[in-house]
N, C-alpha and C. Protein backbone atom coordinates (compact mmCIF):
# COMPACT_ATOMS: atom_id res chain seq x y z
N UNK A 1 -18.42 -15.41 12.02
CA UNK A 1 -17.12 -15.31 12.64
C UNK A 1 -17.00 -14.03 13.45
N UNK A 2 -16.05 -14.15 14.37
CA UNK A 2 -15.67 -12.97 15.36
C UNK A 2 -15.01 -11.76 14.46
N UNK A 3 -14.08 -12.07 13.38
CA UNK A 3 -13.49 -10.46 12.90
C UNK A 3 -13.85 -11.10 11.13
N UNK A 4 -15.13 -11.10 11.33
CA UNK A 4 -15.41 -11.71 9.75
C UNK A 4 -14.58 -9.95 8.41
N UNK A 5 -15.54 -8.78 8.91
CA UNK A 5 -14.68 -7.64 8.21
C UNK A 5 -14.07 -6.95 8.96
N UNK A 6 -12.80 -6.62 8.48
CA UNK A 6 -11.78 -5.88 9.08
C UNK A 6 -11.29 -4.67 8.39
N UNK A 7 -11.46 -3.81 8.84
CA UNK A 7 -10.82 -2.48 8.44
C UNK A 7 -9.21 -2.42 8.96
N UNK A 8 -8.35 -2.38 7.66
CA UNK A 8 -6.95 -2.35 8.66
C UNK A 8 -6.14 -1.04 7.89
N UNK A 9 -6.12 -0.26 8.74
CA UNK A 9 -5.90 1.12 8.15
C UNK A 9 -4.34 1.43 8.66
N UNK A 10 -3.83 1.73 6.80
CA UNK A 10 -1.92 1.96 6.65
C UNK A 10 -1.82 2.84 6.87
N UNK A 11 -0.55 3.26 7.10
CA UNK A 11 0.38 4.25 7.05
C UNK A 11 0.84 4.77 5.92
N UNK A 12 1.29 3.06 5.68
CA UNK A 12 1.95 3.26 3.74
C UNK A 12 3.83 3.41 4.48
N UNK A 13 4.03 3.21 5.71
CA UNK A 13 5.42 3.34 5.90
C UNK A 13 5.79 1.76 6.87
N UNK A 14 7.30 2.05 7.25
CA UNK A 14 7.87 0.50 7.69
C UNK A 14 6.81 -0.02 8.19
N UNK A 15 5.92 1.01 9.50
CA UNK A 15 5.23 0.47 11.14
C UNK A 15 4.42 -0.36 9.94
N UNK A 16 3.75 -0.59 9.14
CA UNK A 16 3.09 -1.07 8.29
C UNK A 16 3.26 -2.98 8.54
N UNK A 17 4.42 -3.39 8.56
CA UNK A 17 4.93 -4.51 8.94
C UNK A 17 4.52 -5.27 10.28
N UNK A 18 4.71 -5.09 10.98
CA UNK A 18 3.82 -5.30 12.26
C UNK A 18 2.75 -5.86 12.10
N UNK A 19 1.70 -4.81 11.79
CA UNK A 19 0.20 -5.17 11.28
C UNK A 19 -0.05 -6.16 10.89
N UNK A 20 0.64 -5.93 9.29
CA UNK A 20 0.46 -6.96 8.50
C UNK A 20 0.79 -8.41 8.85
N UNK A 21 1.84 -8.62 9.35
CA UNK A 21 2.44 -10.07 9.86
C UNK A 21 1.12 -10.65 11.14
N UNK A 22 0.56 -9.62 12.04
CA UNK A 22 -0.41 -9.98 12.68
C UNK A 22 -1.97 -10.46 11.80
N UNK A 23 -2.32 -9.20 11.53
CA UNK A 23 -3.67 -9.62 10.99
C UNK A 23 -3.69 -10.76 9.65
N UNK A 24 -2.04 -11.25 9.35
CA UNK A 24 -2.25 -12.50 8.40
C UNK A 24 -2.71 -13.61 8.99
N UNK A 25 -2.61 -13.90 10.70
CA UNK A 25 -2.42 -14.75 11.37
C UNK A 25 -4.08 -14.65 11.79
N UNK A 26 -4.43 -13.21 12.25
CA UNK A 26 -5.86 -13.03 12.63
C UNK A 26 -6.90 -13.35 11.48
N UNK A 27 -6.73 -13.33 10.46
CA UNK A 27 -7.53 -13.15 9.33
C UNK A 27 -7.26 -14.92 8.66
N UNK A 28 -6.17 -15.75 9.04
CA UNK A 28 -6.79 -17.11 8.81
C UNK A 28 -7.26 -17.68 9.78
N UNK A 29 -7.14 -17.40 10.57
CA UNK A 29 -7.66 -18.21 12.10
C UNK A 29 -9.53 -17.75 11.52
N UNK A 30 -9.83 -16.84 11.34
CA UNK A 30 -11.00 -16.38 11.75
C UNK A 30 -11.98 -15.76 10.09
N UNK A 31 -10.83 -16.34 9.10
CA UNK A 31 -11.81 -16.40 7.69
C UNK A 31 -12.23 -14.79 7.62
N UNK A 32 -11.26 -13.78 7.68
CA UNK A 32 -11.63 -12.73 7.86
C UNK A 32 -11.59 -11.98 6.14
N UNK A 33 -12.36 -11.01 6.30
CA UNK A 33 -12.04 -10.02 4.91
C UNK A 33 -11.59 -8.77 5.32
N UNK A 34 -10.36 -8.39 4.76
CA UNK A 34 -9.91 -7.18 5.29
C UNK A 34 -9.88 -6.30 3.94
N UNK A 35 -9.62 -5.23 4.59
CA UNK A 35 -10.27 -3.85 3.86
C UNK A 35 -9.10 -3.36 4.00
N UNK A 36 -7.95 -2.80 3.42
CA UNK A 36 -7.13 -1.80 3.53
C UNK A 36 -7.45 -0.48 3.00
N UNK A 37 -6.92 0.31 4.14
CA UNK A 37 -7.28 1.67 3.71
C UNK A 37 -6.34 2.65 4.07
N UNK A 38 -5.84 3.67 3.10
CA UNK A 38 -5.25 4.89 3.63
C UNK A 38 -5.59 5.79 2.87
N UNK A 39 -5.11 6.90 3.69
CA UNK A 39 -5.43 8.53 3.50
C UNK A 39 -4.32 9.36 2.65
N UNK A 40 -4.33 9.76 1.44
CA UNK A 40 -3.13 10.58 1.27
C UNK A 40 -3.68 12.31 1.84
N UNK A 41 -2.71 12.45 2.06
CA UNK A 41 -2.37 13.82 2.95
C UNK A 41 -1.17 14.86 2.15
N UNK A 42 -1.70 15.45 1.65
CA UNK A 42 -0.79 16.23 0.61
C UNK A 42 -1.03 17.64 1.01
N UNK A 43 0.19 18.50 0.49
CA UNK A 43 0.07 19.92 0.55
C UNK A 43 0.42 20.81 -0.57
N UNK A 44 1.04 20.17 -1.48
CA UNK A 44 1.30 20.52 -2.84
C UNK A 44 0.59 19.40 -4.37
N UNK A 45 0.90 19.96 -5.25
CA UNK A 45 0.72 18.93 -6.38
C UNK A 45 2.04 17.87 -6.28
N UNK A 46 3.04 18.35 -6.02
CA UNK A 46 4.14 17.46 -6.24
C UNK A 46 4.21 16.16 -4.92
N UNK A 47 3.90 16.68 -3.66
CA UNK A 47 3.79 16.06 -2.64
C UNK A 47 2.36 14.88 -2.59
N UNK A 48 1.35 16.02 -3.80
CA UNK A 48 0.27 14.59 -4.01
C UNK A 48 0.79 13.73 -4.85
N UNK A 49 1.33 13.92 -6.39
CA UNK A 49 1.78 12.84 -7.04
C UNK A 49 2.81 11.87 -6.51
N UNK A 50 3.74 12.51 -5.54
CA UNK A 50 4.58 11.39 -4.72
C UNK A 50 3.71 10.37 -3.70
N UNK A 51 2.63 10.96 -3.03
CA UNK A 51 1.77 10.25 -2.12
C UNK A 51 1.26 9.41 -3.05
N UNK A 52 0.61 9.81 -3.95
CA UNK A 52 -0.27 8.72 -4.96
C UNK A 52 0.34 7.34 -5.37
N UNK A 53 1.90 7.65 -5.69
CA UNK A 53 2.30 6.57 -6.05
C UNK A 53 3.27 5.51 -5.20
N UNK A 54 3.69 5.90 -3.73
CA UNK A 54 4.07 5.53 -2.79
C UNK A 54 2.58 5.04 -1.63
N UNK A 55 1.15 5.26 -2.12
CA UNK A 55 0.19 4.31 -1.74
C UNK A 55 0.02 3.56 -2.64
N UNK A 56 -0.15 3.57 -4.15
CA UNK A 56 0.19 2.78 -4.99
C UNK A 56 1.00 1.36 -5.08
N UNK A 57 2.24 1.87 -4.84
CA UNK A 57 2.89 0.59 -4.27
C UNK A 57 2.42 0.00 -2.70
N UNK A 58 2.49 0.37 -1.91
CA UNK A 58 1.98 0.02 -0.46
C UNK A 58 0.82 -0.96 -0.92
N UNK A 59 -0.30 -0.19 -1.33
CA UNK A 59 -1.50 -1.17 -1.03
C UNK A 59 -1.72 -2.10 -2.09
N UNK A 60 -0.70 -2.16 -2.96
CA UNK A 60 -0.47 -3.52 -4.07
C UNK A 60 0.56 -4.57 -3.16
N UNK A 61 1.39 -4.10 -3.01
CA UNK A 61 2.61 -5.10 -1.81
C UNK A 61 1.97 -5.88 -0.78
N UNK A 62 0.75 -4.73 0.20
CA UNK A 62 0.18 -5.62 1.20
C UNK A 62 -1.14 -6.17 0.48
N UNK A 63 -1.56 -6.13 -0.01
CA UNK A 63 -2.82 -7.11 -1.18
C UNK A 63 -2.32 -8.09 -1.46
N UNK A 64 -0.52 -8.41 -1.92
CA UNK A 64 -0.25 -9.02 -2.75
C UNK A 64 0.52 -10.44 -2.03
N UNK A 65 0.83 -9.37 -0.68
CA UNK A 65 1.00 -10.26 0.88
C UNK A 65 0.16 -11.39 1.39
N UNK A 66 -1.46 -10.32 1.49
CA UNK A 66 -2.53 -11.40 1.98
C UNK A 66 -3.32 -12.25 0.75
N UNK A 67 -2.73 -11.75 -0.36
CA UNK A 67 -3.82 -12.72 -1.15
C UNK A 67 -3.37 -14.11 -1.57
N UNK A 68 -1.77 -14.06 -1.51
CA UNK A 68 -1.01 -15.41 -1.47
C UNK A 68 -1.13 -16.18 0.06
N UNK A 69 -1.83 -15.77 0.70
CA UNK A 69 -2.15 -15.98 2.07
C UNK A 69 -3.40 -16.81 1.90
N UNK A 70 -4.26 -16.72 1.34
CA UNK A 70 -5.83 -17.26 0.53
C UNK A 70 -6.37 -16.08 1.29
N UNK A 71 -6.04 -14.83 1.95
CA UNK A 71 -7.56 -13.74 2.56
C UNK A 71 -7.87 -12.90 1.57
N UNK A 72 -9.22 -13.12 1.54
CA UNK A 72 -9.94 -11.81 1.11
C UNK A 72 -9.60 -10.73 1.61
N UNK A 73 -9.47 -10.14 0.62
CA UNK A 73 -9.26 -8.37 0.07
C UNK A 73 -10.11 -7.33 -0.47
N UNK A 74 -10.22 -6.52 -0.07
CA UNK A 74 -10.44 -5.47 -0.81
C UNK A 74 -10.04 -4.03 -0.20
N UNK A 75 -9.59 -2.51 -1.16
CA UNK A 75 -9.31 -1.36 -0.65
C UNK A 75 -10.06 -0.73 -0.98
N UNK A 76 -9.17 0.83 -0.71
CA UNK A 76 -9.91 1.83 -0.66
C UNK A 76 -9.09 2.96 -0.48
N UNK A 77 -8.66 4.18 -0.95
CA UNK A 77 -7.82 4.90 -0.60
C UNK A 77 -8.70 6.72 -0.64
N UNK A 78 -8.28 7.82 0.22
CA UNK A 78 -8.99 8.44 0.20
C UNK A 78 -8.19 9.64 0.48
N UNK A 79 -8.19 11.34 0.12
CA UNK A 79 -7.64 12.28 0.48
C UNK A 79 -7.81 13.23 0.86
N UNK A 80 -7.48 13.98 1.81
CA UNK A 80 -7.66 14.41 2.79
C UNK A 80 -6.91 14.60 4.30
N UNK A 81 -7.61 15.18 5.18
CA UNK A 81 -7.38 15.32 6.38
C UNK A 81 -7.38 13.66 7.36
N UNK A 82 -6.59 13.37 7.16
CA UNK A 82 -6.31 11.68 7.84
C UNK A 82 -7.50 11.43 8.85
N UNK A 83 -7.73 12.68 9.77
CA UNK A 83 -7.99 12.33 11.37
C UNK A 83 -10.12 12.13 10.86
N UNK A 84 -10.23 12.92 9.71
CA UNK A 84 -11.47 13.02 9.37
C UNK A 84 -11.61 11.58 8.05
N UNK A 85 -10.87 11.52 7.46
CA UNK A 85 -11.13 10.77 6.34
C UNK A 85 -11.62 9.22 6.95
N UNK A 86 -10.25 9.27 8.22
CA UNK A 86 -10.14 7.42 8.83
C UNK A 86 -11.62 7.66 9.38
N UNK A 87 -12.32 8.44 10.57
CA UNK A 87 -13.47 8.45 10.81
C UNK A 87 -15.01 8.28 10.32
N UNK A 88 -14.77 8.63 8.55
CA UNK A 88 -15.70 8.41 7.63
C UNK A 88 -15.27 7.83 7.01
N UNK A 89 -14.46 6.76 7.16
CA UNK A 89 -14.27 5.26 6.75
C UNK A 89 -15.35 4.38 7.62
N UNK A 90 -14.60 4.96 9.10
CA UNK A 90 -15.12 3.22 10.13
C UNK A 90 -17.02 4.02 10.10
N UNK A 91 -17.42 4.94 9.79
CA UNK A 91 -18.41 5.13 10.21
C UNK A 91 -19.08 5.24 8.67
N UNK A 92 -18.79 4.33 7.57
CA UNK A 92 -19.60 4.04 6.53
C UNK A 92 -19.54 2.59 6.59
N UNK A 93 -19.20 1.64 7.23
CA UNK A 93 -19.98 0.26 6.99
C UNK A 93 -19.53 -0.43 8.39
N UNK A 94 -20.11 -1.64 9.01
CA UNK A 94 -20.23 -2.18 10.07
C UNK A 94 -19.30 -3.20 9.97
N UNK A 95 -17.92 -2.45 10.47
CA UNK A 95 -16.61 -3.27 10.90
C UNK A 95 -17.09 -4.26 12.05
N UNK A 96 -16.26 -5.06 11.92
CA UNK A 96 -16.06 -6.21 12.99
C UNK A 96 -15.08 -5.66 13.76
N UNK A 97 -13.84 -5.36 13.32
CA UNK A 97 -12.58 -4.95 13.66
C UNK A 97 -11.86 -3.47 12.91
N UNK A 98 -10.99 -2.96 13.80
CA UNK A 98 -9.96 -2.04 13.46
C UNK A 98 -8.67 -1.97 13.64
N UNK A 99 -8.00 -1.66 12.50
CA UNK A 99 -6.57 -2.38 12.81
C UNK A 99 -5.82 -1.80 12.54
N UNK A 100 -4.93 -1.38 13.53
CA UNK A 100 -3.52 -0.46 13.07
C UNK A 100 -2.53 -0.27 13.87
N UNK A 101 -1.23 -0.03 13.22
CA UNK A 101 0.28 0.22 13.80
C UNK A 101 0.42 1.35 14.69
N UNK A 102 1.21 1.78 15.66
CA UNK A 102 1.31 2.81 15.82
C UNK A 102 2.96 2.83 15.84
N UNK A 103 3.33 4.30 15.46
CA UNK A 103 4.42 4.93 15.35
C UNK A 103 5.32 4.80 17.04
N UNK A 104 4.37 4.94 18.05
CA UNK A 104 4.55 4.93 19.87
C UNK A 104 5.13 6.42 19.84
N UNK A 105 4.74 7.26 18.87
CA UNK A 105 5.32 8.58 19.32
C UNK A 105 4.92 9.08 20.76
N UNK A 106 5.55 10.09 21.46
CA UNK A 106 4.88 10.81 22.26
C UNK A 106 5.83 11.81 22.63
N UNK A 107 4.71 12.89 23.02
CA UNK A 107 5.38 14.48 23.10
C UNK A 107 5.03 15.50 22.50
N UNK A 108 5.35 16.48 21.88
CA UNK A 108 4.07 17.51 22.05
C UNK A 108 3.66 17.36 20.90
N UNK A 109 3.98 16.41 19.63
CA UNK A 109 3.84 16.64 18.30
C UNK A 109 2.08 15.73 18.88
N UNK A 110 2.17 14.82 19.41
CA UNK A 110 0.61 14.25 19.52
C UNK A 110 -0.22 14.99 20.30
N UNK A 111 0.89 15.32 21.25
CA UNK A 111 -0.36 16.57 22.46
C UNK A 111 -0.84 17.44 21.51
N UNK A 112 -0.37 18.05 20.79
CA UNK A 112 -0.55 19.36 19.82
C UNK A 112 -1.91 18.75 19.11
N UNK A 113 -1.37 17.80 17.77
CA UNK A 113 -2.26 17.33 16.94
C UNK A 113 -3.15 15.68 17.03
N UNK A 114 -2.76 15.29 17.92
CA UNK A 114 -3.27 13.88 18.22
C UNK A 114 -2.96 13.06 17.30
N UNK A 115 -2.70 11.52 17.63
CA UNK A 115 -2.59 10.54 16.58
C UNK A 115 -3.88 9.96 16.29
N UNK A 116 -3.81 9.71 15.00
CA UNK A 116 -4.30 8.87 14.44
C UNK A 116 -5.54 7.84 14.96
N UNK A 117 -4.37 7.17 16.09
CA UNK A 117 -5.37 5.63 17.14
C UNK A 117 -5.90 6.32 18.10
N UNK A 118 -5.27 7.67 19.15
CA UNK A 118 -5.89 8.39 20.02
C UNK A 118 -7.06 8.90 19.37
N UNK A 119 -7.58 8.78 18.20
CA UNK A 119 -8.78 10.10 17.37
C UNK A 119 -9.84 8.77 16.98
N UNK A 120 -8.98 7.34 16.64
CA UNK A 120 -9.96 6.01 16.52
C UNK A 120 -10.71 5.97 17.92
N UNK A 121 -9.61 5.90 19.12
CA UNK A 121 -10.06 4.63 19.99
C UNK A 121 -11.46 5.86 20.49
N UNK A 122 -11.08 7.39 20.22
CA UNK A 122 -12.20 7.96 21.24
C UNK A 122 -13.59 8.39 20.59
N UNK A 123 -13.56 7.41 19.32
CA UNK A 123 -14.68 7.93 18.32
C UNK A 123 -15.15 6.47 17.47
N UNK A 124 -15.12 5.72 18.25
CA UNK A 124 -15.67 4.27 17.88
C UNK A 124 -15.78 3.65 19.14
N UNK A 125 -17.24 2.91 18.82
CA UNK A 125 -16.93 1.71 19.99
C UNK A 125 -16.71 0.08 19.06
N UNK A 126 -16.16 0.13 17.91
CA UNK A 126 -15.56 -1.22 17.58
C UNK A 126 -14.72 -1.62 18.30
N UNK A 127 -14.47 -2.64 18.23
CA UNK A 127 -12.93 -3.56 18.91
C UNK A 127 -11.73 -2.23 18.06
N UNK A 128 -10.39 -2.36 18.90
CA UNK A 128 -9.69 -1.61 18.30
C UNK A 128 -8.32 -3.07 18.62
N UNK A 129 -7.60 -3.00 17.00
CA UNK A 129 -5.97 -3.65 17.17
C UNK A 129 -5.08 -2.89 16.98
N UNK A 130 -4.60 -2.80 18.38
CA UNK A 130 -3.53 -1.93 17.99
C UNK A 130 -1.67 -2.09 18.27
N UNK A 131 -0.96 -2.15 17.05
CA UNK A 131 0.10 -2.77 17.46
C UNK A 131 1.16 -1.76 17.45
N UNK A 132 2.44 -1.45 18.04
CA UNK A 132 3.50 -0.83 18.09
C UNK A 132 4.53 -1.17 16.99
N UNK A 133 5.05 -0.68 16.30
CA UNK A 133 6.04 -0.61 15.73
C UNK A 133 7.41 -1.08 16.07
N UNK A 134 7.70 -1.99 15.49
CA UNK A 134 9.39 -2.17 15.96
C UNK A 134 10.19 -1.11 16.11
N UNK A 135 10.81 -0.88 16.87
CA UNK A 135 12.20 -0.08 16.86
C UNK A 135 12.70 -0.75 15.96
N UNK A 136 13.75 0.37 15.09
CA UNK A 136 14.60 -0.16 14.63
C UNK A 136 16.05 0.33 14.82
């Protein structure tokens, strides 16, 4: 198949929705196995135990999304520096696909530190999915 494994890398926040409603649609059309993955990003102990358990719920909710869906699953969660962690994700096993929301920020907070998909799209040559976030 065309996106047989898929790396679809959360946020763990709303933009999360988007994604998911897509790659349910991409992932039966095309018998896909997706991989969820996020990064907690902490700066304290208290700010890690809140991250821990707010990915906790996240990547049980969207597991629990696609597996009543019939797709294969599996995760992975990792901590650290986001922009390095997501990079030694896609560059430890041979994705088909990459998949993720974006926030559509712009202004100096990305000029400054870059997002996320700007740090994917210029450090992979996989396919990249990339979807926008609803306004709300």
């Amino acid at each position: 198949m065309l996106y047989d494994k898929v790396l679809l890398l959360l946020d763990c926040s709303p933009v999360d929705e988007v994604i998911l409603d897509h790659i349910e649609k991409l992932a039966k059309i095309h018998n896909s196995h997706i991989h969820l993955f996020h990064v907690i990003h902490a700066h304290t102990l208290d700010q890690e135990r809140e991250e821990i358990k707010r990915t906790k719920k996240c990547i049980q909710e969207a597991e629990k999304k696609l597996k009543e869906k019939g797709i294969k699953i599996s995760f992975s969660v990792s901590e650290g520096e986001p922009e390095k962690e997501v990079i030694k994700k896609i560059n430890e096993y041979n994705w088909d696909l990459i998949a993720m929301a974006t926030h559509g920020h712009r202004g100096i907070a990305d000029f400054l530190t870059g997002s996320i998909s700007d740090i994917v799209k210029h450090n992979t040559s996989i396919p990249i999915l990339l979807i926008k976030a609803k306004k709300r």
